[in-house]
Structures are given as structure tokens and as C-alpha cells.
Protein backbone atom coordinates (compact mmCIF):
# COMPACT_ATOMS: atom_id res chain seq x y z
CA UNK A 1 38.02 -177.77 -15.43
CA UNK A 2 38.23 -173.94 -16.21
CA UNK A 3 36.77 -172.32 -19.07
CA UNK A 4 38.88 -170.38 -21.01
CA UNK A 5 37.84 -166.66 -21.85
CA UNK A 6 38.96 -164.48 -24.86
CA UNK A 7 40.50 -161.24 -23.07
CA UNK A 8 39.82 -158.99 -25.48
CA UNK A 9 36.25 -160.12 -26.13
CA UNK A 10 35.53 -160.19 -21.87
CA UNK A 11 37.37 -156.21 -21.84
CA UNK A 12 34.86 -155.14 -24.86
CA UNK A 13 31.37 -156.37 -23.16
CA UNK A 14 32.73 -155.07 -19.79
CA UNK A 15 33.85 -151.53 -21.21
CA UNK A 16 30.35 -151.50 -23.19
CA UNK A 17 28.52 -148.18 -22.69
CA UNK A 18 31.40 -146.75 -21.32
CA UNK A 19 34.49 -144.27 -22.89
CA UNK A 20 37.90 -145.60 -21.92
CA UNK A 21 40.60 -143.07 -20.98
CA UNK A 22 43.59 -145.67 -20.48
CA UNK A 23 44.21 -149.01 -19.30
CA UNK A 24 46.67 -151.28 -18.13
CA UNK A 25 45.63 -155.30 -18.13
CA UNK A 26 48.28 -158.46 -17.49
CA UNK A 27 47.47 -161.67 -18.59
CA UNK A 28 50.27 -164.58 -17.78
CA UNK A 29 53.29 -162.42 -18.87
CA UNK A 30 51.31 -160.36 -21.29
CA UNK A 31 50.95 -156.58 -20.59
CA UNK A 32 48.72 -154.52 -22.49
CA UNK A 33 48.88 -150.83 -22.24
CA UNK A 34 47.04 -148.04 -23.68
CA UNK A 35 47.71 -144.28 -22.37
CA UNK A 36 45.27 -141.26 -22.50
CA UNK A 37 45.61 -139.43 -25.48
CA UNK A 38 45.59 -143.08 -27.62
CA UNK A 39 44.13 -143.33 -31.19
CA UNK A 40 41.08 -144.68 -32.66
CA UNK A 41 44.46 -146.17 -34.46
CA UNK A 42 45.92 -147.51 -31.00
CA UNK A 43 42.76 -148.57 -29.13
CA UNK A 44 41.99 -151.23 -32.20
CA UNK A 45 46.00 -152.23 -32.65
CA UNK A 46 45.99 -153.12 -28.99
CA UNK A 47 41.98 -154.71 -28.80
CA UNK A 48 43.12 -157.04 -31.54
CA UNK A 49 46.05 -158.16 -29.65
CA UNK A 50 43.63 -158.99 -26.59
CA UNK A 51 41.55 -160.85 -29.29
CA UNK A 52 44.48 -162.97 -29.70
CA UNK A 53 44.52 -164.28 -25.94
CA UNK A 54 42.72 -167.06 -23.74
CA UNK A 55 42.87 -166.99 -20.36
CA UNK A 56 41.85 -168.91 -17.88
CA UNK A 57 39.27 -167.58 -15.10
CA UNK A 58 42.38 -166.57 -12.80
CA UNK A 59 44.85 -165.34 -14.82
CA UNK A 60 43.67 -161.36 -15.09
CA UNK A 61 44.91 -158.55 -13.05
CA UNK A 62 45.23 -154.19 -14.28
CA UNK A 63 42.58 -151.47 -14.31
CA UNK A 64 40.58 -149.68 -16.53
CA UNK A 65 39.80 -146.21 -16.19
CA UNK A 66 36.90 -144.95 -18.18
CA UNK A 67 34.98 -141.57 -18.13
CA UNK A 68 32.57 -139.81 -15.68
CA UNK A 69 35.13 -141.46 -12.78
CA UNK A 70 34.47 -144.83 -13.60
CA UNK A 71 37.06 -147.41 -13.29
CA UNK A 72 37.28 -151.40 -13.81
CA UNK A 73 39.86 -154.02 -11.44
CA UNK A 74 40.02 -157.29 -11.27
CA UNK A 75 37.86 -159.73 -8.90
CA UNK A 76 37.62 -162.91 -7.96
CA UNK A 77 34.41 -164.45 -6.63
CA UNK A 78 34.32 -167.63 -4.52
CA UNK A 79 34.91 -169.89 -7.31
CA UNK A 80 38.37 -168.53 -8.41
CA UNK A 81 36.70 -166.64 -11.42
CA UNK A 82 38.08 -163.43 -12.58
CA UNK A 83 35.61 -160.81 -13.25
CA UNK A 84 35.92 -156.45 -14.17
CA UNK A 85 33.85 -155.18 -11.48
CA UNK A 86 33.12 -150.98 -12.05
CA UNK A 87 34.26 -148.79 -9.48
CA UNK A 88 34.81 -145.29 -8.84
CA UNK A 89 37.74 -143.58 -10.44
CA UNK A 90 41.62 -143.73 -8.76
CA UNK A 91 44.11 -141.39 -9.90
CA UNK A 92 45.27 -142.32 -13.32
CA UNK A 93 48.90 -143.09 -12.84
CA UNK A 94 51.60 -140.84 -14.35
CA UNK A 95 53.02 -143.11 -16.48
CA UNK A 96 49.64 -143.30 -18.52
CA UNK A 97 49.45 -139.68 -19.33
């Protein structure tokens, strides 16, 4: 049986220490989006959708790019659970600037 985890509760301890620039996370057929530039406004709007969301271990896929070139995917260890692992910054797409 999988445990169900709160997105936006998982993105805030992963993203802890760290300054997001933008993101783009999908969970089941929900997208959530936040471009560089974003509010203190938008940040919160979009968090407290997240807050709103279970998912199980599996269902998580986007990126997060953060400051100093640090970035967050998606992956799975052997058990099928979903985990942000930090990595070293991509590009940041042009349709999040």
C-alpha cells in the first residue's frame, strides 16, 4: 500500500534553504507553474494549491530551479518512490522567463 504525500508540503522541505527562481511540477493531470520574476503574491497562490494535493509515491514529475545553479527533478528509487533529488542547474526554459 502507498503512502500518500502532500505535494506542496514534500516541495517546501525539499526547497528548504534554498531561493527558487521558477518551477514547473505535474501531478496526475495537475500542472503547476511558476515563472522567474513571480511574486511573494504568486509563489504563496500557487504553494497553497500544492497544499491542496496528495499524491501517491509515483505520481511526480517537473523541475525546480533554484539559485547558485541548483536545480531539483524527479527520482525514483528501487521501491517506486518519488523523491526531489538537487542537481546542478539546466537552462531555464524560455517559456519560464
Amino acid at each position: 500500500m502507498n503512502t500518500k504525500i502532500n505535494v506542496g508540503q514534500d516541495f517546501l522541505e525539499s526547497v528548504k534553504g534554498h531561493k527558487v527562481v521558477c518551477f514547473e511540477i505535474s501531478v496526475y493531470e495537475s500542472k503547476f507553474i511558476l515563472k522567474k520574476g513571480y511574486t511573494k503574491a504568486e509563489f504563496h497562490a500557487v504553494v497553497k494549491k500544492m497544499l491542496r494535493i496528495e499524491r501517491e509515491s509515483y505520481d511526480l514529475s517537473g523541475i525546480i530551479w533554484c539559485g547558485k545553479g541548483v536545480w531539483f527533478d524527479v527520482r525514483y528509487d528501487e521501491m517506486g518512490n518519488a523523491h526531489w533529488a538537487e542537481r546542478a542547474c539546466p537552462k531555464i526554459p524560455e517559456s519560464l522567463l
